[in-house]
C-alpha atoms as a PDB file:
ATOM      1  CA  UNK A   1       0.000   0.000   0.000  1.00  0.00           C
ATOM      2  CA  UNK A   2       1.321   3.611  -0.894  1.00  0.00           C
ATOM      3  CA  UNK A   3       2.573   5.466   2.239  1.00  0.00           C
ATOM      4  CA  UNK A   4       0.654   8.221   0.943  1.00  0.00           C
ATOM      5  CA  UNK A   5      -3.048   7.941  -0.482  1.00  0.00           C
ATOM      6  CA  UNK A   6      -5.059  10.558  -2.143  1.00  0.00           C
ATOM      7  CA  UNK A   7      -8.473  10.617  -2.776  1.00  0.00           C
ATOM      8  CA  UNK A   8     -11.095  12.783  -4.676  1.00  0.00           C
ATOM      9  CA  UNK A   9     -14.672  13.527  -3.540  1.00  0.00           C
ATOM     10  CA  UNK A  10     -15.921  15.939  -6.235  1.00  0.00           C
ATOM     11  CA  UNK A  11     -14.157  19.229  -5.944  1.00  0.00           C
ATOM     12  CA  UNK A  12     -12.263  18.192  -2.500  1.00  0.00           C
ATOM     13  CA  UNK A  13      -8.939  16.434  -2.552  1.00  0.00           C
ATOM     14  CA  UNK A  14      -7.972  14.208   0.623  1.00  0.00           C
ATOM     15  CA  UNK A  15      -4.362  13.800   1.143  1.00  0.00           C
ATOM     16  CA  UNK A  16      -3.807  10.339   3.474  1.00  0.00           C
ATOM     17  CA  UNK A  17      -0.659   9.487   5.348  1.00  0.00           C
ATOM     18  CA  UNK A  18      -0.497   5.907   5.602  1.00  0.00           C
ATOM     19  CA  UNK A  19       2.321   4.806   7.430  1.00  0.00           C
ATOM     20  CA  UNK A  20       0.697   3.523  11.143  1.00  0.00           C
ATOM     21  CA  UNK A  21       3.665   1.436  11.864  1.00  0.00           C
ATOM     22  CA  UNK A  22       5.846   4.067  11.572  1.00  0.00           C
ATOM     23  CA  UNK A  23       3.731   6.726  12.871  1.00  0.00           C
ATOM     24  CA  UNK A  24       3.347   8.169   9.678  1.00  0.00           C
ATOM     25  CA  UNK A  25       7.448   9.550  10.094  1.00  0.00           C
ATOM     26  CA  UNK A  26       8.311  11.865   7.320  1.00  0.00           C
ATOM     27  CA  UNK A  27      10.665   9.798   5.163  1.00  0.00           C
ATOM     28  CA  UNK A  28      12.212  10.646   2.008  1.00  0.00           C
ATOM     29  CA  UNK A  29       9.522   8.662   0.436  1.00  0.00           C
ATOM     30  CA  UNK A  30       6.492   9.875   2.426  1.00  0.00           C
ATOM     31  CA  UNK A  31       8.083  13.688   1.341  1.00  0.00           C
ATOM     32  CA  UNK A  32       8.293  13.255  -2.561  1.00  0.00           C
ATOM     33  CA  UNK A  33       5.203  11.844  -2.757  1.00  0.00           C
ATOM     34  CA  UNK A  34       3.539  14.536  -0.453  1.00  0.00           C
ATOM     35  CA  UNK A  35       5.334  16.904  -3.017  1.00  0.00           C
ATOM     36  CA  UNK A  36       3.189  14.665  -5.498  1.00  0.00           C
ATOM     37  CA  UNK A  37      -0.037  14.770  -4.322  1.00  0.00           C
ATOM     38  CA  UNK A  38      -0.059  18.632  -3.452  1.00  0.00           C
ATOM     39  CA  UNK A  39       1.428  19.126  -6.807  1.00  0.00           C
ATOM     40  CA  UNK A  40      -1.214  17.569  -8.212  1.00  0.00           C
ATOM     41  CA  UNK A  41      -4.095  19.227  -6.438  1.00  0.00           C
ATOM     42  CA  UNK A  42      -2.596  22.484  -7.547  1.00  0.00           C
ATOM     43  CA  UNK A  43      -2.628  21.933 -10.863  1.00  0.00           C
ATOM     44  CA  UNK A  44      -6.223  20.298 -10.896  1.00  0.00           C
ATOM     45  CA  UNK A  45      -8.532  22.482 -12.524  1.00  0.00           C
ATOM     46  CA  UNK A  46     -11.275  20.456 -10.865  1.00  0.00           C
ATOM     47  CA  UNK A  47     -10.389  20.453  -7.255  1.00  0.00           C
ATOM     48  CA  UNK A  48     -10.974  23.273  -4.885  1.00  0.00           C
ATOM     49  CA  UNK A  49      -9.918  22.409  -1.178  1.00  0.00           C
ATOM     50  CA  UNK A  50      -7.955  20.103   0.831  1.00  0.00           C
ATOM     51  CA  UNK A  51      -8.361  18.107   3.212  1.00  0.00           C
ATOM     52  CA  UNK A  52      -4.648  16.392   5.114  1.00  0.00           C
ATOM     53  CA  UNK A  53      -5.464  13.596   7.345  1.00  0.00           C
ATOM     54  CA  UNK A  54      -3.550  10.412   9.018  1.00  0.00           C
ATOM     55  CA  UNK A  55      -3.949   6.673   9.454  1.00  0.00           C
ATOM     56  CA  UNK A  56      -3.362   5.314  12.804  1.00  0.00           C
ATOM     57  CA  UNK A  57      -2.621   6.559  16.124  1.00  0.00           C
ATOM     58  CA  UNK A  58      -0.402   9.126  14.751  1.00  0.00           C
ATOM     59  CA  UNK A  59      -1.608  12.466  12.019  1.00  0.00           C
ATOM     60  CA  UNK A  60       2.859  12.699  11.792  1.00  0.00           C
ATOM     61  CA  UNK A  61       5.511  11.781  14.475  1.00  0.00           C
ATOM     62  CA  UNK A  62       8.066  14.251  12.345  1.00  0.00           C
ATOM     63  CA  UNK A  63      11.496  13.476  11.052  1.00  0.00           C
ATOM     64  CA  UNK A  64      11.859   9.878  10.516  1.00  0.00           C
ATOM     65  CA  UNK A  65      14.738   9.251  13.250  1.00  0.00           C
ATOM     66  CA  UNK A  66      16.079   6.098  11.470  1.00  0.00           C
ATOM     67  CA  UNK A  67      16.326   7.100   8.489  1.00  0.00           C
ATOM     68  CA  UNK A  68      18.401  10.148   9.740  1.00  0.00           C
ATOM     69  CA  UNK A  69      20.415   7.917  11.469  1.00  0.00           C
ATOM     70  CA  UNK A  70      21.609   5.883   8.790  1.00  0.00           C
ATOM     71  CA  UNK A  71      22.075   8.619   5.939  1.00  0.00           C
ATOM     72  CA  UNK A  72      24.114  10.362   9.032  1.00  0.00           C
ATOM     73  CA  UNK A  73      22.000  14.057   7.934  1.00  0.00           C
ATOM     74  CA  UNK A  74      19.732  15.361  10.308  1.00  0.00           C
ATOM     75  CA  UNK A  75      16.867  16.738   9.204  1.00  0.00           C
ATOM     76  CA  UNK A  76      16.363  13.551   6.222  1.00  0.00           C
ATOM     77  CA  UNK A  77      17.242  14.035   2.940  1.00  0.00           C
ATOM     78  CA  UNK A  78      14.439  16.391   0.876  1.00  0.00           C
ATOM     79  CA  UNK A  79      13.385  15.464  -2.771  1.00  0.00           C
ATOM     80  CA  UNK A  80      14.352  17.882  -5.481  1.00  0.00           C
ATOM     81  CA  UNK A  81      10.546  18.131  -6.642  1.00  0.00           C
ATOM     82  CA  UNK A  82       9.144  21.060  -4.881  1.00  0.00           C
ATOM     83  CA  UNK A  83       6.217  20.755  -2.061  1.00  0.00           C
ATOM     84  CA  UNK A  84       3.823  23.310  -2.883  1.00  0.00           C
ATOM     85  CA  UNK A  85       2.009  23.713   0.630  1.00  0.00           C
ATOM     86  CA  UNK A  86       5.137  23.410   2.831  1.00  0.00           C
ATOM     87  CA  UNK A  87       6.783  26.103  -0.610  1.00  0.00           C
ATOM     88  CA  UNK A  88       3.480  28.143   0.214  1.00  0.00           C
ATOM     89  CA  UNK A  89       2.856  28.229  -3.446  1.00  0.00           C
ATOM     90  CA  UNK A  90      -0.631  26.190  -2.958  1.00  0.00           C
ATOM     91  CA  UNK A  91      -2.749  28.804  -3.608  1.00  0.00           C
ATOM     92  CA  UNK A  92      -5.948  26.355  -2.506  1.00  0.00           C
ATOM     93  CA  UNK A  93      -7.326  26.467   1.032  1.00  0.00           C
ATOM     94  CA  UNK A  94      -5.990  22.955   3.089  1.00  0.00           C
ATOM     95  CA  UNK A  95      -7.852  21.974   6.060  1.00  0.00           C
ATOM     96  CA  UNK A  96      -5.781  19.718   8.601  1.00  0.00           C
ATOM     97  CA  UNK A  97      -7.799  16.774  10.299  1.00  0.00           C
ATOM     98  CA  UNK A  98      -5.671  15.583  12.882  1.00  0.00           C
ATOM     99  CA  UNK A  99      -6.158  12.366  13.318  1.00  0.00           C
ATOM    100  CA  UNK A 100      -3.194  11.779  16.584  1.00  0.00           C
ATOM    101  CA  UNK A 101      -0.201  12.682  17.513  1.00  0.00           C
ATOM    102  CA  UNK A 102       1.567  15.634  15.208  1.00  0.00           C
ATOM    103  CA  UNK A 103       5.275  15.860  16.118  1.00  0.00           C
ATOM    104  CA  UNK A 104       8.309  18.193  15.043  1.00  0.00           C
ATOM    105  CA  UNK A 105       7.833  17.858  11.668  1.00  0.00           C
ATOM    106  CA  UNK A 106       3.995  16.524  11.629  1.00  0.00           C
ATOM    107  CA  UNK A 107       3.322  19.683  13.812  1.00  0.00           C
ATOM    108  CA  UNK A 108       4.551  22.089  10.789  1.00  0.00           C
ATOM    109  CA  UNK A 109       2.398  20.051   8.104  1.00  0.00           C
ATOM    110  CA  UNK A 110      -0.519  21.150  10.330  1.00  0.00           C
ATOM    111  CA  UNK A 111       1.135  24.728  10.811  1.00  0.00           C
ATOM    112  CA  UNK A 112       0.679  25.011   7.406  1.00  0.00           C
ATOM    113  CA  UNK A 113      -2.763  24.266   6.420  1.00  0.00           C
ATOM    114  CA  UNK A 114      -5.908  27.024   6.871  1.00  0.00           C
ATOM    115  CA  UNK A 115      -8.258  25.253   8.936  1.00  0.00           C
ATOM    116  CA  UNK A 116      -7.740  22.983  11.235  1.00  0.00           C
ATOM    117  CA  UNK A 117      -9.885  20.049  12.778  1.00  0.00           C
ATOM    118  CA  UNK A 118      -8.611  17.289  15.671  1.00  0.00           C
ATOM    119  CA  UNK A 119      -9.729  14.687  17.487  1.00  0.00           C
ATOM    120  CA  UNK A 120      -9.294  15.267  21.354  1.00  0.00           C
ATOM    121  CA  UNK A 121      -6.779  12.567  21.791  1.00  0.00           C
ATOM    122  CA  UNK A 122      -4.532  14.943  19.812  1.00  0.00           C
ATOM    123  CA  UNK A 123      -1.083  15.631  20.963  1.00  0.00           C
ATOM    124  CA  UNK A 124       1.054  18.468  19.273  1.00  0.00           C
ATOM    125  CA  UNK A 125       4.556  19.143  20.112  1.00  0.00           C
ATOM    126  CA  UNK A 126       7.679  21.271  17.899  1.00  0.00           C
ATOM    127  CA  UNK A 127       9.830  19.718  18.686  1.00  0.00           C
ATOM    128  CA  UNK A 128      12.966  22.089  17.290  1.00  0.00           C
ATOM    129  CA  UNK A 129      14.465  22.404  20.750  1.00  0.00           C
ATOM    130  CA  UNK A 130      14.950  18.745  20.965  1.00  0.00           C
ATOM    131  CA  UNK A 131      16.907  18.089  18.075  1.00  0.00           C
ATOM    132  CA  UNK A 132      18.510  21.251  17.245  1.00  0.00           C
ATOM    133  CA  UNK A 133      20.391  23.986  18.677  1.00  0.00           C
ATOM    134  CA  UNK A 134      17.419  26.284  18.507  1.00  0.00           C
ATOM    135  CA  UNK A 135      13.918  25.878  19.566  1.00  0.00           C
ATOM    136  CA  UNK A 136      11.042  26.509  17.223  1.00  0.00           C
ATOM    137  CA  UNK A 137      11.411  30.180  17.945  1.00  0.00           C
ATOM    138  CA  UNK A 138       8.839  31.378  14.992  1.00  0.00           C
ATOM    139  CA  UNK A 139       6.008  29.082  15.153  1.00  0.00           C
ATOM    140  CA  UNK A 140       4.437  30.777  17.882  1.00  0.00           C
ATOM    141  CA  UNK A 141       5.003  33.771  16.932  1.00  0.00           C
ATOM    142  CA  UNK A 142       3.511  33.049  13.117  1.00  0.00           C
ATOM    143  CA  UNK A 143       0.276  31.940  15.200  1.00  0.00           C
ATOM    144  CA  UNK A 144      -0.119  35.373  17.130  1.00  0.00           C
ATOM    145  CA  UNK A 145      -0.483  33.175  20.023  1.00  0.00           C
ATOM    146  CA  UNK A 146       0.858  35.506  23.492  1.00  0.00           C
ATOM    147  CA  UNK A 147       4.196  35.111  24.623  1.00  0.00           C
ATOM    148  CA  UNK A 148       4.203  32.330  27.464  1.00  0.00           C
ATOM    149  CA  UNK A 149       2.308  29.852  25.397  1.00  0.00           C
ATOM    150  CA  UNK A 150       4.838  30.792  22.299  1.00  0.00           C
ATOM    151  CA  UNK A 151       7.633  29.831  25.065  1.00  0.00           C
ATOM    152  CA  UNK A 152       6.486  26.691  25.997  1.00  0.00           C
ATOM    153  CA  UNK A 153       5.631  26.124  22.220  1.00  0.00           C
ATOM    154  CA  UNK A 154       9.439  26.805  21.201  1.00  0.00           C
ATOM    155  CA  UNK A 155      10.925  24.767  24.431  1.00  0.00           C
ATOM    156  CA  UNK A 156       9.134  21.411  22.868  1.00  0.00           C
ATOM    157  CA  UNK A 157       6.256  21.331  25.671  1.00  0.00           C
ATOM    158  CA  UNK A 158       3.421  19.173  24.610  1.00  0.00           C
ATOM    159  CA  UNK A 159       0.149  20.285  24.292  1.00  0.00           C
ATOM    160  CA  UNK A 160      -3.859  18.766  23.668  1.00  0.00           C
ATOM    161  CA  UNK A 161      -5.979  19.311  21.187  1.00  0.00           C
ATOM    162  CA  UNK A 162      -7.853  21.467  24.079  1.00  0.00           C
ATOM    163  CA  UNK A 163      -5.258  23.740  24.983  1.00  0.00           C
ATOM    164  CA  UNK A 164      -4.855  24.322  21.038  1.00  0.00           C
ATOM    165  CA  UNK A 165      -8.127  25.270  20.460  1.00  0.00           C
ATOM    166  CA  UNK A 166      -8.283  27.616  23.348  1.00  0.00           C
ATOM    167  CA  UNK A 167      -5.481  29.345  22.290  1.00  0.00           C
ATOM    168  CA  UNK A 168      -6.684  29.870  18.961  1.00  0.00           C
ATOM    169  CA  UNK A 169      -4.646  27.616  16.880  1.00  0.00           C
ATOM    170  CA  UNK A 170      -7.051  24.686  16.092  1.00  0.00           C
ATOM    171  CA  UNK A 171     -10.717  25.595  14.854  1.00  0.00           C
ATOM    172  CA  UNK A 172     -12.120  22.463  16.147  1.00  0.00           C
ATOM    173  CA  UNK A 173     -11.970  19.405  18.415  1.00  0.00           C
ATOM    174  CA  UNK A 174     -13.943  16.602  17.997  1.00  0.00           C
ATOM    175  CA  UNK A 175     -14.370  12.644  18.271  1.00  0.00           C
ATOM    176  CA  UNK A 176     -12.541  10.369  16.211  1.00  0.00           C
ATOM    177  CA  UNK A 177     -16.039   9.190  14.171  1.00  0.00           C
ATOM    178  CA  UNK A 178     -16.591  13.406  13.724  1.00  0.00           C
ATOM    179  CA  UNK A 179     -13.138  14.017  12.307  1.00  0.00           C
ATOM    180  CA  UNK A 180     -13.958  13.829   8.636  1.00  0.00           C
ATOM    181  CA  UNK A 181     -17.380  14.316   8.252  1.00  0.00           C
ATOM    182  CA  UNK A 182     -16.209  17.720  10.074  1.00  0.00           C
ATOM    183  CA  UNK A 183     -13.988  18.413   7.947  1.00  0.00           C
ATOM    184  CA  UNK A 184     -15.607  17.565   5.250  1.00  0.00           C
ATOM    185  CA  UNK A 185     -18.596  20.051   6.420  1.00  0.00           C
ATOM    186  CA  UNK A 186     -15.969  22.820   6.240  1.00  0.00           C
ATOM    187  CA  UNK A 187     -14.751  21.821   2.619  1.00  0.00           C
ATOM    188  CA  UNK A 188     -18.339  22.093   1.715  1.00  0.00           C
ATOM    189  CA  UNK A 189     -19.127  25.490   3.280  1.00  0.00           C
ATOM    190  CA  UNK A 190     -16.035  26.573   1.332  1.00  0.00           C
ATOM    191  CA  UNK A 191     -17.497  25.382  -1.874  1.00  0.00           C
ATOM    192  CA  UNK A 192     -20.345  27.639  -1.506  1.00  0.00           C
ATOM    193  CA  UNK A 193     -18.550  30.681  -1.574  1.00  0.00           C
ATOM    194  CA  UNK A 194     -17.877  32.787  -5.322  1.00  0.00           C
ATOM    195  CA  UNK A 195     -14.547  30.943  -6.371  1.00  0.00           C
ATOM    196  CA  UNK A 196     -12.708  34.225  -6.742  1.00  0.00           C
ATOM    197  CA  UNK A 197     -13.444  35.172  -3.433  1.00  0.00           C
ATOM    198  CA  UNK A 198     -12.473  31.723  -1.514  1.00  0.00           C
ATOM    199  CA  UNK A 199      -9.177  32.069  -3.231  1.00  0.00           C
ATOM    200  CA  UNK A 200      -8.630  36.015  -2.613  1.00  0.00           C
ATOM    201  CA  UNK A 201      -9.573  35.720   0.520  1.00  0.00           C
ATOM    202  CA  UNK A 202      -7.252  32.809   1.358  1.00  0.00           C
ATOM    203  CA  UNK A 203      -5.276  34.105  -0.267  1.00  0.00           C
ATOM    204  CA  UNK A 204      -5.087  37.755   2.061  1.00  0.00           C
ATOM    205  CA  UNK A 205      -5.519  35.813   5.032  1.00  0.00           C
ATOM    206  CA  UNK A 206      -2.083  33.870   4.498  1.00  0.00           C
ATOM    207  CA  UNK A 207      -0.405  37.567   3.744  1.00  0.00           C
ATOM    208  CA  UNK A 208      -1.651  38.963   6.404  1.00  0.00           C
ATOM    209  CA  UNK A 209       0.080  36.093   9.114  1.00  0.00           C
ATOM    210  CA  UNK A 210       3.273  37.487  11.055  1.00  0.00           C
ATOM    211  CA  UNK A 211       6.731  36.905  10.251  1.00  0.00           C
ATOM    212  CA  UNK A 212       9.948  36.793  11.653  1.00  0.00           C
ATOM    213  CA  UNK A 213      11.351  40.126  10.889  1.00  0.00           C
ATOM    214  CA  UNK A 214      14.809  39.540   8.478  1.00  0.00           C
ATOM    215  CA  UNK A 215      17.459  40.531  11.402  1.00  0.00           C
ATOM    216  CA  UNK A 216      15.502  38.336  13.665  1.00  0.00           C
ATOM    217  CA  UNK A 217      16.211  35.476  10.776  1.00  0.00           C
ATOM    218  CA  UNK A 218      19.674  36.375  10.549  1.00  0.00           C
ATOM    219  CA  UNK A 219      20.254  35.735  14.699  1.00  0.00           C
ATOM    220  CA  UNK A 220      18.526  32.542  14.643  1.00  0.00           C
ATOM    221  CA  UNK A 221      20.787  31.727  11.556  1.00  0.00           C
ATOM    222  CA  UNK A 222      23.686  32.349  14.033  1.00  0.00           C
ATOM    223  CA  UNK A 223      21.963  30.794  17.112  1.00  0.00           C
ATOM    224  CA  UNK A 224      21.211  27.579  15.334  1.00  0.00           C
ATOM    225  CA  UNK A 225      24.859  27.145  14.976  1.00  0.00           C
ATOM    226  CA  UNK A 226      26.258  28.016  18.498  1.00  0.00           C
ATOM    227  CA  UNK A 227      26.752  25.169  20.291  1.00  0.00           C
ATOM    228  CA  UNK A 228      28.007  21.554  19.489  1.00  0.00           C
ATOM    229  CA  UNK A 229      26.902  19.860  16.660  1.00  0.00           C
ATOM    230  CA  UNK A 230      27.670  16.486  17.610  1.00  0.00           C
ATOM    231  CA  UNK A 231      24.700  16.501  20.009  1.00  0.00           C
ATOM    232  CA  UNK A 232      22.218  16.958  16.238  1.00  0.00           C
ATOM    233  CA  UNK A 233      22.870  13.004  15.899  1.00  0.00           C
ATOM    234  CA  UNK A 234      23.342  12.216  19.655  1.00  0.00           C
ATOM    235  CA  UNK A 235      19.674  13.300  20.130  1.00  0.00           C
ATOM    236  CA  UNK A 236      18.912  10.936  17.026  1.00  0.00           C
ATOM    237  CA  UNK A 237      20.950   8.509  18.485  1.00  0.00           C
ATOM    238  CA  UNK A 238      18.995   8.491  22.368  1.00  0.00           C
ATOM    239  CA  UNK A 239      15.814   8.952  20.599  1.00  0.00           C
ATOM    240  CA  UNK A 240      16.194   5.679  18.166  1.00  0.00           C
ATOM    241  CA  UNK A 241      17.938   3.696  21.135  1.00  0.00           C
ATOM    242  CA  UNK A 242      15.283   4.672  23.772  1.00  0.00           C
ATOM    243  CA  UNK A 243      17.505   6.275  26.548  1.00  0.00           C
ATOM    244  CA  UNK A 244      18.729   9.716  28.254  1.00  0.00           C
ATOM    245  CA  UNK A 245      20.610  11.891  25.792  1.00  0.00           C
ATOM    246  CA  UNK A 246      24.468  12.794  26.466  1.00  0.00           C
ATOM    247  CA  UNK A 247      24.976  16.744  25.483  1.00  0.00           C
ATOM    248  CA  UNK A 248      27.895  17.915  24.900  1.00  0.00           C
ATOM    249  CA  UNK A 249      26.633  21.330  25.002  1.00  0.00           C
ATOM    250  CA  UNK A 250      29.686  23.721  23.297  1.00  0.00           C
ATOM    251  CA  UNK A 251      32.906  22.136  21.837  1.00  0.00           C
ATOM    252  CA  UNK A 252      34.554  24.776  23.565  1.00  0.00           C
ATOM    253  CA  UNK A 253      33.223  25.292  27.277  1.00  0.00           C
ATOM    254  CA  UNK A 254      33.738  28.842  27.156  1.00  0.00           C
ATOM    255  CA  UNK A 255      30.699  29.718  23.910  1.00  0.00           C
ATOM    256  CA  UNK A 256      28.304  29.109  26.565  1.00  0.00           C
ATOM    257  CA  UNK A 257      29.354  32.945  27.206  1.00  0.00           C
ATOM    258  CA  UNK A 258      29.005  34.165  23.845  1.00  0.00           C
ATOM    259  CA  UNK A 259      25.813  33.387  22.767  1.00  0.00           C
ATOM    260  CA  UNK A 260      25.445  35.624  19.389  1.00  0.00           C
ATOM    261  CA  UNK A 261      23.193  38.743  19.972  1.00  0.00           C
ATOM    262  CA  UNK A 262      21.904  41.391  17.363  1.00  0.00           C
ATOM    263  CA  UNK A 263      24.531  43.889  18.438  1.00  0.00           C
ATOM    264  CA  UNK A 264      27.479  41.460  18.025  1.00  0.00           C
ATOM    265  CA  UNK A 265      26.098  40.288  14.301  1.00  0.00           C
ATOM    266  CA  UNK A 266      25.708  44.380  13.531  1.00  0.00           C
ATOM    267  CA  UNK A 267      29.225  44.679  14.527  1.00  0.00           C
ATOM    268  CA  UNK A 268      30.780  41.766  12.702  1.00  0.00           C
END
């Protein structure tokens, strides 16, 4: 069976992650054929809206961790064919029916779709700060969501479906047997609307989101790169062997003091 699955009901695409045993772990195969599917729905003249949706206990458990571990490249290796909702360039509305857990890089898949509809079992986590040298500083911030909970976001706290929708980032919660038929009610509401306003107002809806101002960019550039990068693959390493991670923190003991700031990168 393909580890991705795509159906079409009428004018609404559904995109299918199908890899339970796995948890649905972003592979190089589960990528290019994402970058398939969404490629596909964009250039369909006949479908209109998304819908991104899991099999098994899991929506996406993020990077898959093996994989990683044996091409030695954290992160997994990316296909050369572009992805056209994680690009941005899907200029159709996507709504996200979480199905489970969404982790590190399941959480962003979700992060980028419009709507978004979960079952209360949900669990989201970013999961940056676990297996980089930089938390997910921006997500938080992209989702207007107040400071604190942006924190805990970046410092790879978990959070429930609940919390989620009460801060605003998730539109609904509901049971497993609602999940799609919810979502699907939403697809259908935004087939009513006059086609060149669903996708203009999308469209200004997406351009109107925060961003992470350019000097901003530029220090998390730098911050992503202080510190030891021996501990990328040690974190693979205790995550895949189920134990407590050894950090080595700094190659040299003394960077811990000279973390990079927005004065010192001005200066240099």
């Amino acid at each position: 069976m393909a580890v991705v699955e795509i159906e079409r009901h009428g004018q609404i695409f559904v995109v299918r992650l199908n890899r339970p045993e796995r948890l649905n772990a972003l592979g190089f195969e589960i990528r290019s054929l994402l970058a398939d599917a969404w490629s596909e729905f964009r250039e369909s003249s006949d479908l209109e809206v998304g819908v991104f949706t899991g099999t098994g206990r899991a929506f996406c458990a993020g990077e898959d961790m093996k994989e990683s571990l044996e091409n030695s490249a954290p992160g997994g290796r990316r296909p050369d064919r572009e992805d056209p909702l994680m690009s941005g360039k899907l200029e159709k509305p996507v709504i996200a029916a979480v199905n489970g857990y969404a982790m590190g890089g399941g959480f962003m898949l979700v992060e980028r779709t419009d709507l978004r509809v979960a079952v209360h079992e949900a669990i989201f986590e970013m999961s940056e700060a676990k297996r980089w040298l930089l938390g997910g500083y921006n997500h938080g911030h992209i989702a207007s969501v107040p400071h604190p909970v942006a924190t805990e976001m970046a410092l790879a706290f978990r959070f429930p479906a609940q919390r989620l929708y009460e801060v605003g980032w998730i539109n609904r919660v509901v049971s497993s047997e609602e999940l799609l038929p919810t979502a699907f009610e939403m697809a259908d509401h935004i087939l009513t609307l006059p086609p060149a306003s669903r996708v203009n107002t999308v469209h200004m809806m997406r351009e109107m989101r925060p961003t992470v101002a350019p000097e901003l960019q530029q220090l998390a550039g730098a911050l992503n790169d202080h510190g030891a990068k021996s501990d990328l693959m040690e974190s693979r390493r205790a995550f895949a062997e189920k134990r407590a991670p050894k950090w080595k923190g700094w190659d040299d003991p003394n960077d811990r003091y000279k973390t990079p700031t927005l004065a010192s990168l001005k200066q240099a």
